[in-house]
PDB file of N, CA and C in Angstrom:
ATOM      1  N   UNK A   1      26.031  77.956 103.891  1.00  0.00           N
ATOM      2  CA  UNK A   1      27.180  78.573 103.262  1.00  0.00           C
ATOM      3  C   UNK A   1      27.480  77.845 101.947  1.00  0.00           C
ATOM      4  N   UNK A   2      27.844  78.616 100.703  1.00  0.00           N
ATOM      5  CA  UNK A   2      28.411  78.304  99.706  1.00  0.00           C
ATOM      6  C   UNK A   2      29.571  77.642  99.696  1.00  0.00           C
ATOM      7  N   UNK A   3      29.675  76.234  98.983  1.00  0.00           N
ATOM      8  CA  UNK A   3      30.921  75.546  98.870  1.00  0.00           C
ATOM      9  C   UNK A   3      32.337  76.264  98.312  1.00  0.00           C
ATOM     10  N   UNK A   4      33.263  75.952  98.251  1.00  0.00           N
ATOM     11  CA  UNK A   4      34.674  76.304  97.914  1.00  0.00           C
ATOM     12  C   UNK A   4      34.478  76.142  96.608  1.00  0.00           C
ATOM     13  N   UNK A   5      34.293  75.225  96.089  1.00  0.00           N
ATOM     14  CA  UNK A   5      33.842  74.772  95.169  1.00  0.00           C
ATOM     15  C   UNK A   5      33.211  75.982  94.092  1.00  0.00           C
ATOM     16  N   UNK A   6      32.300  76.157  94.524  1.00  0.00           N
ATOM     17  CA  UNK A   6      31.026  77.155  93.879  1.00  0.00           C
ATOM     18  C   UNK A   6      31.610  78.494  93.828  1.00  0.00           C
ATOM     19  N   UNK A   7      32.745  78.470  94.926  1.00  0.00           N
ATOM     20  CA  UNK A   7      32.752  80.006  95.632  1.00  0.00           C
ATOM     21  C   UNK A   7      34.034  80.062  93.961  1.00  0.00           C
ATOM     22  N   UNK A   8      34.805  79.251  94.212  1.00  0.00           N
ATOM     23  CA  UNK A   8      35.919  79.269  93.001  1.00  0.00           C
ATOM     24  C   UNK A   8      35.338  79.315  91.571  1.00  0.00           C
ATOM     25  N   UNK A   9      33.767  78.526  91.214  1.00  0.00           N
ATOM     26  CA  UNK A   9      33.510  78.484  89.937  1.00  0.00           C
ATOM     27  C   UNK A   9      33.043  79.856  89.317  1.00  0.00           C
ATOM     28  N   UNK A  10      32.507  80.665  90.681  1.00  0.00           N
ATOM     29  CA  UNK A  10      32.162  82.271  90.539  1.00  0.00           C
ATOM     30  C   UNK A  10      32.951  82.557  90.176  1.00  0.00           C
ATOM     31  N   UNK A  11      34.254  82.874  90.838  1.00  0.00           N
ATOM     32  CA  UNK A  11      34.981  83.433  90.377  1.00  0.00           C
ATOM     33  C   UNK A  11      36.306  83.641  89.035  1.00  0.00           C
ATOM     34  N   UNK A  12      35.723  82.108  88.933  1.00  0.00           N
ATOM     35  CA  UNK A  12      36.398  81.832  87.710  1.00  0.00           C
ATOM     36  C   UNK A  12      35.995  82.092  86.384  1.00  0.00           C
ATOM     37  N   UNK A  13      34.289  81.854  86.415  1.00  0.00           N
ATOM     38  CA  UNK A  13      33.453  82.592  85.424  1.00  0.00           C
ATOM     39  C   UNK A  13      33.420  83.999  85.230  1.00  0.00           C
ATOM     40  N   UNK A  14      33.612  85.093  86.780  1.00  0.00           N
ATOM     41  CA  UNK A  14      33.759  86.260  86.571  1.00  0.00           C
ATOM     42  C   UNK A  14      35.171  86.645  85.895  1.00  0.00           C
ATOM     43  N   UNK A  15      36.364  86.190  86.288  1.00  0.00           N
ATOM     44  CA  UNK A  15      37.639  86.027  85.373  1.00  0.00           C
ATOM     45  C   UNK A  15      37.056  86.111  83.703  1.00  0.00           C
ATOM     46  N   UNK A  16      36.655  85.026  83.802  1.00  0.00           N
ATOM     47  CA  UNK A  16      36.541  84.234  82.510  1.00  0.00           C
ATOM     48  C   UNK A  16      35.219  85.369  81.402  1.00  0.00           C
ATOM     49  N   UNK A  17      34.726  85.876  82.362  1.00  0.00           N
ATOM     50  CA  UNK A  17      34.169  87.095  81.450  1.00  0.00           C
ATOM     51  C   UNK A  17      34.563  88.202  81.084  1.00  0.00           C
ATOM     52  N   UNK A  18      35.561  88.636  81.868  1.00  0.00           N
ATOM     53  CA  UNK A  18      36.336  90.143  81.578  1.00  0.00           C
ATOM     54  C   UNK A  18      37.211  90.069  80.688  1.00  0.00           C
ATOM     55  N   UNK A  19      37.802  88.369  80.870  1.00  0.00           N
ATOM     56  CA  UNK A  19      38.440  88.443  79.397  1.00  0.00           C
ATOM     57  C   UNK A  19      38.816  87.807  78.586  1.00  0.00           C
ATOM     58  N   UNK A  20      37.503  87.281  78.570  1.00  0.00           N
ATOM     59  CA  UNK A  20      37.194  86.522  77.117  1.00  0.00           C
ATOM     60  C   UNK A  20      35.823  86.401  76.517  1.00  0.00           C
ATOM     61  N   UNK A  21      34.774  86.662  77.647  1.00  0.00           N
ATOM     62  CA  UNK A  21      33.554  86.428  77.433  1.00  0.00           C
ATOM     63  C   UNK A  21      32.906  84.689  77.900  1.00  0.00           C
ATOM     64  N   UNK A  22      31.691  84.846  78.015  1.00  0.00           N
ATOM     65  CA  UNK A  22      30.982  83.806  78.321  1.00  0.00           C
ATOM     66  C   UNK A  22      30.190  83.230  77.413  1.00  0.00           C
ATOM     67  N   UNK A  23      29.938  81.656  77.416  1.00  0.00           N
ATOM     68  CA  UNK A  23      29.282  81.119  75.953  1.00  0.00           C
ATOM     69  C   UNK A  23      27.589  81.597  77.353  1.00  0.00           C
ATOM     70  N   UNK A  24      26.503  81.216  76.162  1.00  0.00           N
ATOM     71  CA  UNK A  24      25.143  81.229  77.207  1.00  0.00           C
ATOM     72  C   UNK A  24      24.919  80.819  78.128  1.00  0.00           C
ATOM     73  N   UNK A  25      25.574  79.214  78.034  1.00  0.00           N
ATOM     74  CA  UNK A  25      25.275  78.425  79.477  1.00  0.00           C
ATOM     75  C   UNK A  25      26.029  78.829  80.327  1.00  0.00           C
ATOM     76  N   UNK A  26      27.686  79.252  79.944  1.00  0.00           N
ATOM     77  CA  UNK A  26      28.266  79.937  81.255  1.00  0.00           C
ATOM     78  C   UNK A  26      27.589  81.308  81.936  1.00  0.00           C
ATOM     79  N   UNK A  27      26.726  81.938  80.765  1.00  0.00           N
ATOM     80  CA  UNK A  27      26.219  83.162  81.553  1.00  0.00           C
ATOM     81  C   UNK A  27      25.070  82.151  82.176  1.00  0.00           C
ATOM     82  N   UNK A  28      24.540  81.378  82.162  1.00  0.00           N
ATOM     83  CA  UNK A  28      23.072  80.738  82.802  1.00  0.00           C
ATOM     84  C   UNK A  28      23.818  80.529  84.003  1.00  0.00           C
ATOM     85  N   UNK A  29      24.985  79.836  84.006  1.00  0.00           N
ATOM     86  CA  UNK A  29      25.656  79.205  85.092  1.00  0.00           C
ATOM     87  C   UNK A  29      26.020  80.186  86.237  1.00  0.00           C
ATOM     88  N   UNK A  30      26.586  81.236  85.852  1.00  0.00           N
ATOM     89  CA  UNK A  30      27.144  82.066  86.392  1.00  0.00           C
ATOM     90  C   UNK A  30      25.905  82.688  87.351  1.00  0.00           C
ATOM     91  N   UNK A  31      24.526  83.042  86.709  1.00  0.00           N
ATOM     92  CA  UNK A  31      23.493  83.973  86.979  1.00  0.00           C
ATOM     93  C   UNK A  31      22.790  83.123  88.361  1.00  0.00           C
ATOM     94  N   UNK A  32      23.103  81.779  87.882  1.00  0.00           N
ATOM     95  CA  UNK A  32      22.299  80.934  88.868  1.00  0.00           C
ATOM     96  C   UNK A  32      23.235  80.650  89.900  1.00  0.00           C
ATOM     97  N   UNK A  33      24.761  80.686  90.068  1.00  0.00           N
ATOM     98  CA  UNK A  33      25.824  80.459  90.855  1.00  0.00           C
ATOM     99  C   UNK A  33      25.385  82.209  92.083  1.00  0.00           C
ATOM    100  N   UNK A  34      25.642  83.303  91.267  1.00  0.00           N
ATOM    101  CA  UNK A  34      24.746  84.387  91.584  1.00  0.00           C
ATOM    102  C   UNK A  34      24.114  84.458  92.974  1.00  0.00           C
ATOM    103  N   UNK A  35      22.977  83.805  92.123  1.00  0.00           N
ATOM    104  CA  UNK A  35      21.476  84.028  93.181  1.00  0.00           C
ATOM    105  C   UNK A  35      21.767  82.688  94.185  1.00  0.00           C
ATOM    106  N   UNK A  36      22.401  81.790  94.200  1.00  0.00           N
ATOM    107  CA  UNK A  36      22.559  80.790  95.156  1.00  0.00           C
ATOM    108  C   UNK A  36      23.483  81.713  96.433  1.00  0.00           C
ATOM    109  N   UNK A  37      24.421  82.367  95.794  1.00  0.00           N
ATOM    110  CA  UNK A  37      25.548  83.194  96.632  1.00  0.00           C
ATOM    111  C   UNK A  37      24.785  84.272  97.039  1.00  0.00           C
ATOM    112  N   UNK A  38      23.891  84.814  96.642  1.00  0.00           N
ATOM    113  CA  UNK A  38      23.032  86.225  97.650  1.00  0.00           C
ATOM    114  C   UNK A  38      21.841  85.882  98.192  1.00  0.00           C
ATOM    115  N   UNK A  39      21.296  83.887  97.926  1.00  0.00           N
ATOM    116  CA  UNK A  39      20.136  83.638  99.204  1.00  0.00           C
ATOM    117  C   UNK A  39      21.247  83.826 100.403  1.00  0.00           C
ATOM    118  N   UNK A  40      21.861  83.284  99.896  1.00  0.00           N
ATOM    119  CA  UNK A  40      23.028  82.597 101.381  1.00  0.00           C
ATOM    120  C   UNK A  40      23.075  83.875 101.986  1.00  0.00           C
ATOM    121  N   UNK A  41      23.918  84.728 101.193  1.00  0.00           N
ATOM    122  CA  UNK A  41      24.304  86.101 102.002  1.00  0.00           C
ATOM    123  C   UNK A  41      23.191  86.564 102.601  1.00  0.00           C
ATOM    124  N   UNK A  42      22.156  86.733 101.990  1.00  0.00           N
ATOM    125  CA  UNK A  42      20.576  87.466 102.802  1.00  0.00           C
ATOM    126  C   UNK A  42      20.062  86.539 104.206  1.00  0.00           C
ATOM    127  N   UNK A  43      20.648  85.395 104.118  1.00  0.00           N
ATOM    128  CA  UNK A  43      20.087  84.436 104.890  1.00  0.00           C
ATOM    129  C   UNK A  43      21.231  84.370 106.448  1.00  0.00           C
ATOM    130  N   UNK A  44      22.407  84.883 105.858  1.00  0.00           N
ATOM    131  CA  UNK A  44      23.362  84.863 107.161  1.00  0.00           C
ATOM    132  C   UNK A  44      23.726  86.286 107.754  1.00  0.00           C
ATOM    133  N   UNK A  45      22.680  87.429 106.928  1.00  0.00           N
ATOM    134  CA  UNK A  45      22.858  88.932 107.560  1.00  0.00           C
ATOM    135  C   UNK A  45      21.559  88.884 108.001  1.00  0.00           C
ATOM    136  N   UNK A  46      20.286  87.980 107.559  1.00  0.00           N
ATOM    137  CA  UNK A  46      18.851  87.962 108.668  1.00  0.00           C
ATOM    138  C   UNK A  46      19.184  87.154 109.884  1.00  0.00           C
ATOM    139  N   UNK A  47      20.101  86.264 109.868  1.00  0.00           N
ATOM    140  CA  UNK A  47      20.562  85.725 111.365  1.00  0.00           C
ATOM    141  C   UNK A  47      21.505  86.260 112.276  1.00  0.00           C
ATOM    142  N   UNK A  48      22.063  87.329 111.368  1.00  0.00           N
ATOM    143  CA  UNK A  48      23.021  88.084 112.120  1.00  0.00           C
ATOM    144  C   UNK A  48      22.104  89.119 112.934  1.00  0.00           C
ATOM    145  N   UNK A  49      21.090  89.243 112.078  1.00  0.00           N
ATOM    146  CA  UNK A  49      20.086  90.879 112.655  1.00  0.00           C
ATOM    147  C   UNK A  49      19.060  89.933 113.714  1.00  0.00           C
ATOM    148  N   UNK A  50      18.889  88.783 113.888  1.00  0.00           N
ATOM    149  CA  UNK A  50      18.509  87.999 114.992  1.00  0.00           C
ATOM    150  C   UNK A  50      18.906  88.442 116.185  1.00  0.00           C
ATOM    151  N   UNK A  51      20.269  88.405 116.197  1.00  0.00           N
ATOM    152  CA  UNK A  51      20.671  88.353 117.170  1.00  0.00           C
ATOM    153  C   UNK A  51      21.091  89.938 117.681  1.00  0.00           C
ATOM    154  N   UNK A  52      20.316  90.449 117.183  1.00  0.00           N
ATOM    155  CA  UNK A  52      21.052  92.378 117.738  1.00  0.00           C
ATOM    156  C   UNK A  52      19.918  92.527 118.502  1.00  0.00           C
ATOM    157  N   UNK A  53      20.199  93.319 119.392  1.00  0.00           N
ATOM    158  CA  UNK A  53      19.266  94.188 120.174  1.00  0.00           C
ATOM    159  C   UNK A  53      19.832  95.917 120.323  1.00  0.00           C
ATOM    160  N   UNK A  54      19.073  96.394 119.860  1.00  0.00           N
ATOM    161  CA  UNK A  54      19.168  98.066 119.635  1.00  0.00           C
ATOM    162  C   UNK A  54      19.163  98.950 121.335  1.00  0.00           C
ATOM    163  N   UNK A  55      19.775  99.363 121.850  1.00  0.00           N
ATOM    164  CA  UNK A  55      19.953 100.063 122.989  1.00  0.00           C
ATOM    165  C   UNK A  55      20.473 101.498 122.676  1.00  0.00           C
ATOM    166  N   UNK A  56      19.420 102.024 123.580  1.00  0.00           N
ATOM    167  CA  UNK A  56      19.407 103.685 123.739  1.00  0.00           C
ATOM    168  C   UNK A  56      20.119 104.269 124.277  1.00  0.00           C
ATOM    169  N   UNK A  57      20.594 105.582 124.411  1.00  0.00           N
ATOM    170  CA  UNK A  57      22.143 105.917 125.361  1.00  0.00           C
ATOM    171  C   UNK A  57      21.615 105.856 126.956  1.00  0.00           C
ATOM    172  N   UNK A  58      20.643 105.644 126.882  1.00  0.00           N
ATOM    173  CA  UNK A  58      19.787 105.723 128.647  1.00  0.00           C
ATOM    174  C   UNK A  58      20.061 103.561 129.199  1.00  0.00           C
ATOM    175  N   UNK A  59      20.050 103.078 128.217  1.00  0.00           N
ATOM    176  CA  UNK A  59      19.937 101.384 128.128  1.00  0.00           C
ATOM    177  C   UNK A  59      18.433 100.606 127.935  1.00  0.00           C
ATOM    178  N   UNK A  60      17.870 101.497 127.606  1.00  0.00           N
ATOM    179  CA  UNK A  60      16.736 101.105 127.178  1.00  0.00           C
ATOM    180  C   UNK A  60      17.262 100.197 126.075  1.00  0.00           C
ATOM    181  N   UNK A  61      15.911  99.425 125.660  1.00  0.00           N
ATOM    182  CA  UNK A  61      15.446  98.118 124.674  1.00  0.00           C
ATOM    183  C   UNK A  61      14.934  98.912 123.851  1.00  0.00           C
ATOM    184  N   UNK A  62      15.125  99.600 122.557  1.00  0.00           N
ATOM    185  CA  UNK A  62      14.411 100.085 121.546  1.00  0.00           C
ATOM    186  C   UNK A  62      14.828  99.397 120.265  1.00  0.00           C
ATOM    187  N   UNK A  63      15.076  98.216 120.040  1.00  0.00           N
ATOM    188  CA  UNK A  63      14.916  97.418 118.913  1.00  0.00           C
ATOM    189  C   UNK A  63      13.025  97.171 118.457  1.00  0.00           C
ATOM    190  N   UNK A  64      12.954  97.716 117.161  1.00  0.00           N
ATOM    191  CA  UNK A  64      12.246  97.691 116.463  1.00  0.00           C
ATOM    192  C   UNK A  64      11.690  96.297 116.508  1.00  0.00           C
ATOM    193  N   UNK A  65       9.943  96.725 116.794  1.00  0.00           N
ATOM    194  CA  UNK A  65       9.246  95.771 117.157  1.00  0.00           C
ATOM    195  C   UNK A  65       9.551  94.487 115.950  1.00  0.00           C
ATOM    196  N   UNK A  66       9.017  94.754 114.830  1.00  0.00           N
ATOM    197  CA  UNK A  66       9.359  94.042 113.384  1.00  0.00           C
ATOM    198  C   UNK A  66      10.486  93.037 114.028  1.00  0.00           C
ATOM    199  N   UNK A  67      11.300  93.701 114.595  1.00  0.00           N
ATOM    200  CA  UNK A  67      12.746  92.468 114.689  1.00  0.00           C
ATOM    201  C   UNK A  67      12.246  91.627 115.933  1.00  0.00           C
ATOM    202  N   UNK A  68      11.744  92.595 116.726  1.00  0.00           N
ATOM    203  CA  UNK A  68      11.434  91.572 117.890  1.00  0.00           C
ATOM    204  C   UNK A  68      10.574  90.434 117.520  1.00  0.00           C
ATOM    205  N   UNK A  69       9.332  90.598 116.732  1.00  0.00           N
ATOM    206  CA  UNK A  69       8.458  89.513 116.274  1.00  0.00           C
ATOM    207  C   UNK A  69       8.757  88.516 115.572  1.00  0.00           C
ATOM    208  N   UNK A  70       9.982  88.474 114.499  1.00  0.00           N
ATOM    209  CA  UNK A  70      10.935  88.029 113.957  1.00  0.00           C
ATOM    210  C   UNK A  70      12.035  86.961 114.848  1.00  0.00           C
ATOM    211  N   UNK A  71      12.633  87.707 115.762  1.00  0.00           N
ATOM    212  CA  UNK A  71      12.966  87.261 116.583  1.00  0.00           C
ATOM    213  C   UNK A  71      12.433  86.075 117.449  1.00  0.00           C
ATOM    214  N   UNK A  72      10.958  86.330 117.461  1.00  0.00           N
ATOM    215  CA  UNK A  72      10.002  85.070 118.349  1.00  0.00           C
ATOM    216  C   UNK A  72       9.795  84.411 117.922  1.00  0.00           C
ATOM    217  N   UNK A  73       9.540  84.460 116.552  1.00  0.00           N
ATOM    218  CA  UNK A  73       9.009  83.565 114.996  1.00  0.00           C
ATOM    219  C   UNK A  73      10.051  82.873 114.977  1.00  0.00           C
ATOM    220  N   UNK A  74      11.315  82.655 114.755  1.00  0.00           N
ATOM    221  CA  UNK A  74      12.807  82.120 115.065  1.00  0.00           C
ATOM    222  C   UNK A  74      12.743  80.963 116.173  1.00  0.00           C
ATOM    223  N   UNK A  75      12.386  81.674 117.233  1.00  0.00           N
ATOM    224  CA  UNK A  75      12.686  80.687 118.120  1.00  0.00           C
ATOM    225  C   UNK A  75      11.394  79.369 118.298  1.00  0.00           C
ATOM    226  N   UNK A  76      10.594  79.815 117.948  1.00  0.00           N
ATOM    227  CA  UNK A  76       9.287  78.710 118.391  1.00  0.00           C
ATOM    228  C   UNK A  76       9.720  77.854 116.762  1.00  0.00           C
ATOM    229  N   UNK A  77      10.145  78.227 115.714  1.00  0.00           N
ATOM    230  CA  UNK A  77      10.776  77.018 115.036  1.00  0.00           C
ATOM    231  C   UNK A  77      11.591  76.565 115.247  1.00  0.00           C
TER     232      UNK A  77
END
């Protein structure tokens, strides 16, 4: 998870662009603050999809093999 910290400098740079603009390094800063904030997010909605299992209105197991293999790959690390 992204610090408080980081989470505030986002948003202060996004402030800080609507109205006033950004010098380069704040746009560098900002772009790379960014992509640090959407590994994270991609990384805590693939652990969220870990843990689902897909059930049929009968109760069948029809979670998609892909997740299941995923799923195994997970645990033996």
């Amino acid at each position: 998870m992204l610090s408080q910290d980081k989470l505030d400098r986002i948003n202060t740079l996004a402030n800080k662009s609507k109205s006033e603009g950004l010098t380069n390094t704040e746009k560098e800063e900002q772009q790379s603050l960014r992509q640090e904030y959407l590994k994270n997010v991609r990384k805590s909605f693939k652990n969220q999809l870990r843990s689902v299992t897909v059930m049929d209105p009968e109760g069948n197991d029809v979670t998609p093999e892909k997740l299941k293999q995923d799923k195994e790959n997970q645990k033996k690390h």
